[in-house]
Structures are given as structure tokens and as C-alpha cells.
N, C-alpha and C. Protein backbone atom coordinates (compact mmCIF):
# COMPACT_ATOMS: atom_id res chain seq x y z
N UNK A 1 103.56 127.68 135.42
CA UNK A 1 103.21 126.29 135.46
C UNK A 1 103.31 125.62 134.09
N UNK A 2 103.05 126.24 133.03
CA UNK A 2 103.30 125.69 131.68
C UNK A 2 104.36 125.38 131.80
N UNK A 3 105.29 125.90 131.78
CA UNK A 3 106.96 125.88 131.51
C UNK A 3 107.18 124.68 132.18
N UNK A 4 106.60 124.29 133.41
CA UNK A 4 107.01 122.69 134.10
C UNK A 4 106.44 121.73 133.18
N UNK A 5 105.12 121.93 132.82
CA UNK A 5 104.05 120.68 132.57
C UNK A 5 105.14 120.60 130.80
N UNK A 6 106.07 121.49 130.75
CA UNK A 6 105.97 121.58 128.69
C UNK A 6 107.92 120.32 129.28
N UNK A 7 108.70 120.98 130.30
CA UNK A 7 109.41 120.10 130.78
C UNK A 7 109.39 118.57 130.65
N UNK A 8 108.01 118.77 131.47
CA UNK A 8 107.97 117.25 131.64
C UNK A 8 107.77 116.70 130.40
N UNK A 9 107.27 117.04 129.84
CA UNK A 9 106.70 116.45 128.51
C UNK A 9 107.83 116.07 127.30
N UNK A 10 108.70 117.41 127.17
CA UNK A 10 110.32 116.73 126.92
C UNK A 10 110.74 115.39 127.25
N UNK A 11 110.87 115.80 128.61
CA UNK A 11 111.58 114.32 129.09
C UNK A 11 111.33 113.14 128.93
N UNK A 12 110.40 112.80 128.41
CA UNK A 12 109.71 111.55 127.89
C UNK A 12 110.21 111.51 126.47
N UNK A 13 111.10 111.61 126.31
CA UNK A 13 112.00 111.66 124.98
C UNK A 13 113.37 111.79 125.10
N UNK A 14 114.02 110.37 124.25
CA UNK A 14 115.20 110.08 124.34
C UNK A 14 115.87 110.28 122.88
N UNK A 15 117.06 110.67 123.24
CA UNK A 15 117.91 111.04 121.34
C UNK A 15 118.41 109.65 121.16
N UNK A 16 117.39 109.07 119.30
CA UNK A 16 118.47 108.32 118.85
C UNK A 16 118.95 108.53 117.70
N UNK A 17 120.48 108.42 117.71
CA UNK A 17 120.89 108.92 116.64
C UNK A 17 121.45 107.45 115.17
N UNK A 18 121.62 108.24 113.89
CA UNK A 18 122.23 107.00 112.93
C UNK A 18 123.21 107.44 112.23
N UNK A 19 124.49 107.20 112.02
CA UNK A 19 125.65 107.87 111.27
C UNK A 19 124.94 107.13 109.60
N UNK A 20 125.14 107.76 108.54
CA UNK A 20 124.86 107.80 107.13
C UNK A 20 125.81 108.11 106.58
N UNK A 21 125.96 107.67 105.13
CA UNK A 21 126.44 108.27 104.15
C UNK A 21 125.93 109.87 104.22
N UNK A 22 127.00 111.16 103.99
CA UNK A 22 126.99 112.18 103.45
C UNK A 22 126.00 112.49 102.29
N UNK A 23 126.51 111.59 101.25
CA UNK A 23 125.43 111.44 100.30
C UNK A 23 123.96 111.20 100.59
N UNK A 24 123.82 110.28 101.37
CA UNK A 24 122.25 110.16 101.97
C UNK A 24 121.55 111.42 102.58
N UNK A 25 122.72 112.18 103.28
CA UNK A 25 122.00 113.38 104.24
C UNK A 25 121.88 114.77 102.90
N UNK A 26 122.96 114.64 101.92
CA UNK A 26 122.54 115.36 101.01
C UNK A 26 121.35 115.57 100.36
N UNK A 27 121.10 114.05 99.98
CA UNK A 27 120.16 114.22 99.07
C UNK A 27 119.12 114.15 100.48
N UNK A 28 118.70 114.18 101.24
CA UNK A 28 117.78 113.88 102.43
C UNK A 28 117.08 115.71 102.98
N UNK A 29 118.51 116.56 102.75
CA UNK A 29 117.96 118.35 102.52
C UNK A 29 117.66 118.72 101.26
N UNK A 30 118.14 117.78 99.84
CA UNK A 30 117.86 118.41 99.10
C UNK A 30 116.17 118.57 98.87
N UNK A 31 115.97 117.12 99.16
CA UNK A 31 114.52 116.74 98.66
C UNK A 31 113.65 117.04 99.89
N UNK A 32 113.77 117.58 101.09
CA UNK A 32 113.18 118.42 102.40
C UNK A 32 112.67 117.16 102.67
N UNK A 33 113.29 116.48 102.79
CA UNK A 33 113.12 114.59 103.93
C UNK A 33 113.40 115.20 104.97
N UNK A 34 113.07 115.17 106.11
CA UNK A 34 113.12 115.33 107.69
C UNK A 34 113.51 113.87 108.26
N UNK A 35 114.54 113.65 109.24
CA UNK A 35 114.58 112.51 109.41
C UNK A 35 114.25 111.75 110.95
N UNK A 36 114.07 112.86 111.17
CA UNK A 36 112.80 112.56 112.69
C UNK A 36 111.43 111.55 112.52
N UNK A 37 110.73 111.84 112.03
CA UNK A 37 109.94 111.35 111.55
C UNK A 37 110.05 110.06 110.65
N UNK A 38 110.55 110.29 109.89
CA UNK A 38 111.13 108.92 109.15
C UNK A 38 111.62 108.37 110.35
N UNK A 39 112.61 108.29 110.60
CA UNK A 39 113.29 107.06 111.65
C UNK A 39 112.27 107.01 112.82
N UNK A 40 111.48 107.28 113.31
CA UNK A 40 110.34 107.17 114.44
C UNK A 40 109.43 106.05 113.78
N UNK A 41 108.98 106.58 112.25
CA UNK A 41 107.78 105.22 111.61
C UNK A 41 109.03 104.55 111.14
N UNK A 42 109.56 104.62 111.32
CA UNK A 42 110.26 103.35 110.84
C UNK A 42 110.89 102.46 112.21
N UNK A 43 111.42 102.54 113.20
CA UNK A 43 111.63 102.34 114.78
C UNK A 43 110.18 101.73 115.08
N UNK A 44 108.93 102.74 114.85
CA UNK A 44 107.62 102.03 115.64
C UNK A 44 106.74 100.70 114.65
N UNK A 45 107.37 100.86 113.51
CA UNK A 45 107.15 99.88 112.35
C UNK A 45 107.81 98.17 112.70
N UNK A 46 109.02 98.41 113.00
CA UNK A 46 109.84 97.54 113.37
C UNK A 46 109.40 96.46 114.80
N UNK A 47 108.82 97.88 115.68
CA UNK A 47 108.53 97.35 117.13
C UNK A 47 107.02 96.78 116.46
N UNK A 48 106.28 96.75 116.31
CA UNK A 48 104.77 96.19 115.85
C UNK A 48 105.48 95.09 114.73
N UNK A 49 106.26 95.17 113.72
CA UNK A 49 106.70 93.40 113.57
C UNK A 49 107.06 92.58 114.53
N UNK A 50 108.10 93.03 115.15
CA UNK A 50 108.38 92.09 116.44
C UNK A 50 107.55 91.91 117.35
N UNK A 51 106.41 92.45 118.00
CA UNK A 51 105.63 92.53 118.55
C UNK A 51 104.47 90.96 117.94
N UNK A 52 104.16 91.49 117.08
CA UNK A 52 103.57 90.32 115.98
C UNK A 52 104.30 88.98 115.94
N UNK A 53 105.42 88.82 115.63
CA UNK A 53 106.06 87.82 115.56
C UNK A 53 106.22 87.31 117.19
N UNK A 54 106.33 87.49 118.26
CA UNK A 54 105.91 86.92 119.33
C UNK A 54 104.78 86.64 119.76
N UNK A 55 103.99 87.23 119.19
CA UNK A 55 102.40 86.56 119.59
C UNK A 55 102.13 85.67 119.00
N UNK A 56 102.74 85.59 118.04
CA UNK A 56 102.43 84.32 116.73
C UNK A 56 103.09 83.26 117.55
N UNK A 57 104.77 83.24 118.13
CA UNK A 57 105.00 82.23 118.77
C UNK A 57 104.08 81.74 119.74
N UNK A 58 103.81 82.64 120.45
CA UNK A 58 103.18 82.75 121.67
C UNK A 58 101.44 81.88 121.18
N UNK A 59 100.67 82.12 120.55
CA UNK A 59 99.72 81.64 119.57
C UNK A 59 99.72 80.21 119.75
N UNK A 60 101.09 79.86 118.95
CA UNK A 60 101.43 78.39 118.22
C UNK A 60 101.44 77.71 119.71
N UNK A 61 101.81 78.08 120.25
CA UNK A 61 102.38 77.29 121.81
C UNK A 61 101.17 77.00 122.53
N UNK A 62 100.51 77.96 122.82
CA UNK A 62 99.39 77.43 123.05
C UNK A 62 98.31 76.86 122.34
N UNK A 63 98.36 76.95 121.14
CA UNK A 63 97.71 75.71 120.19
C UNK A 63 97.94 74.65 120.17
N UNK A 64 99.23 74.25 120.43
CA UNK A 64 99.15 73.16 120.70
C UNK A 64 98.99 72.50 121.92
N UNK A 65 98.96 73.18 122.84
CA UNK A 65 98.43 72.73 124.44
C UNK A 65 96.87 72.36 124.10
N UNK A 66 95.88 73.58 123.35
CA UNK A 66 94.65 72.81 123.32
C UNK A 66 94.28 71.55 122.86
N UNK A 67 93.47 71.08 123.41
CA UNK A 67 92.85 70.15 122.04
C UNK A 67 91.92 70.64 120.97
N UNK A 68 92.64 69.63 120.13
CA UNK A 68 91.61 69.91 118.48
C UNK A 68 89.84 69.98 118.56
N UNK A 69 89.64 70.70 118.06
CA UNK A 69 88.34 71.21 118.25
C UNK A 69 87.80 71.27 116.48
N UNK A 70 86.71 70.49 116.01
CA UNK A 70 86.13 69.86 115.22
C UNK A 70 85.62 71.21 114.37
N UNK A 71 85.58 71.29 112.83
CA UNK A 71 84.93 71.89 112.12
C UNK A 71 83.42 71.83 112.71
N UNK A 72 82.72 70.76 112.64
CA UNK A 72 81.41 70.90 112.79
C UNK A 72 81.15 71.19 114.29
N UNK A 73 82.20 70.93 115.49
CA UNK A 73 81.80 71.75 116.87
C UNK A 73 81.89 72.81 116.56
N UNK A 74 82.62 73.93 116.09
CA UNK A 74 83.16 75.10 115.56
C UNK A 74 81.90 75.74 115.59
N UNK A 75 81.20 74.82 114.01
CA UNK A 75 79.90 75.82 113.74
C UNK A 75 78.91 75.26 114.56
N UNK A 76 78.67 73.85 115.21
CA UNK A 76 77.69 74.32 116.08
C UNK A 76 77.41 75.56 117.40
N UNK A 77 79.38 75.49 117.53
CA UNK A 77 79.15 76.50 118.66
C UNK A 77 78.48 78.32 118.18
N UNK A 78 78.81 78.14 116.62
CA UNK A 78 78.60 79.32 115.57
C UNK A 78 76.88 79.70 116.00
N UNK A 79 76.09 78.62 115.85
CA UNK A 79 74.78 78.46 115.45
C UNK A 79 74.28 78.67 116.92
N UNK A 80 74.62 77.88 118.13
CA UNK A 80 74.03 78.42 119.47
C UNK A 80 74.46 79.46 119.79
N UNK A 81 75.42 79.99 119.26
CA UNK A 81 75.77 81.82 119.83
C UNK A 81 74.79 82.54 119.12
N UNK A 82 74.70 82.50 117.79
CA UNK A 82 74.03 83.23 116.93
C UNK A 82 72.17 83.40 117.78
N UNK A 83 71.90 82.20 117.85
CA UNK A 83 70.44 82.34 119.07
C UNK A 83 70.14 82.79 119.90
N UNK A 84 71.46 83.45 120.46
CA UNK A 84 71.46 83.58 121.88
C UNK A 84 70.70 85.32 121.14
């Protein structure tokens, strides 16, 4: 049963690959850089900017659908939460 459950667990993993300079992959064994890892935080780095940068659109858009809502409503609403 291991041998299935370790299967499955593979398969949830796809190869991506990046052609480089020679020189890059040289110096990349010389200095014991692994590049699994690197290109993964760097791939899941990328997806959490973009990720960010659509919520921000997403944010703005509906900011401006609300209406403006007053410094001093702000903190009164500050001051009746705080009582509660």
C-alpha cells in the first residue's frame, strides 16, 4: 500500500524545465546550487506577485464603487467597536 499512496504523491508533480547558458550550469555544480529548489522559490515567488497585483486591481475597483467614508466616521466606528 505504500508504494500506491508514495505513486500518488509523485503525480502531483509536473517537469519544468529552462535551457541556460553552459556557463550558468557550470558554475551552478561548481558552487553545489541545486536548481530544483531555486526555480520552485522563484516560480512560487512570481505566482504571489501576480497574485498581489490582482487583488490590488481587484481592491481599486471596488473602492471606487464604495462611497467615501469620513476620517472622523472611521474613528467613531474605531471607538464603538472598541466598547463593545
Amino acid at each position: 500500500m505504500k508504494k500506491l499512496s508514495m505513486v500518488r504523491y509523485l503525480s502531483d508533480y509536473v517537469v519544468v524545465a529552462a535551457k541556460i547558458p553552459k556557463r550558468l550550469k557550470t558554475l551552478m555544480d561548481s558552487l553545489g546550487i541545486k536548481p530544483g529548489p531555486l526555480i520552485r522559490r522563484s516560480i512560487e515567488e512570481e505566482i504571489r506577485r501576480k497574485i498581489f497585483e490582482q487583488l490590488e486591481v481587484k481592491a481599486k475597483m471596488l473602492s471606487e464603487k464604495l462611497p467615501p467614508i469620513s476620517d472622523e466616521e472611521i474613528a467613531e466606528l474605531i471607538w464603538e467597536d472598541r466598547g463593545r
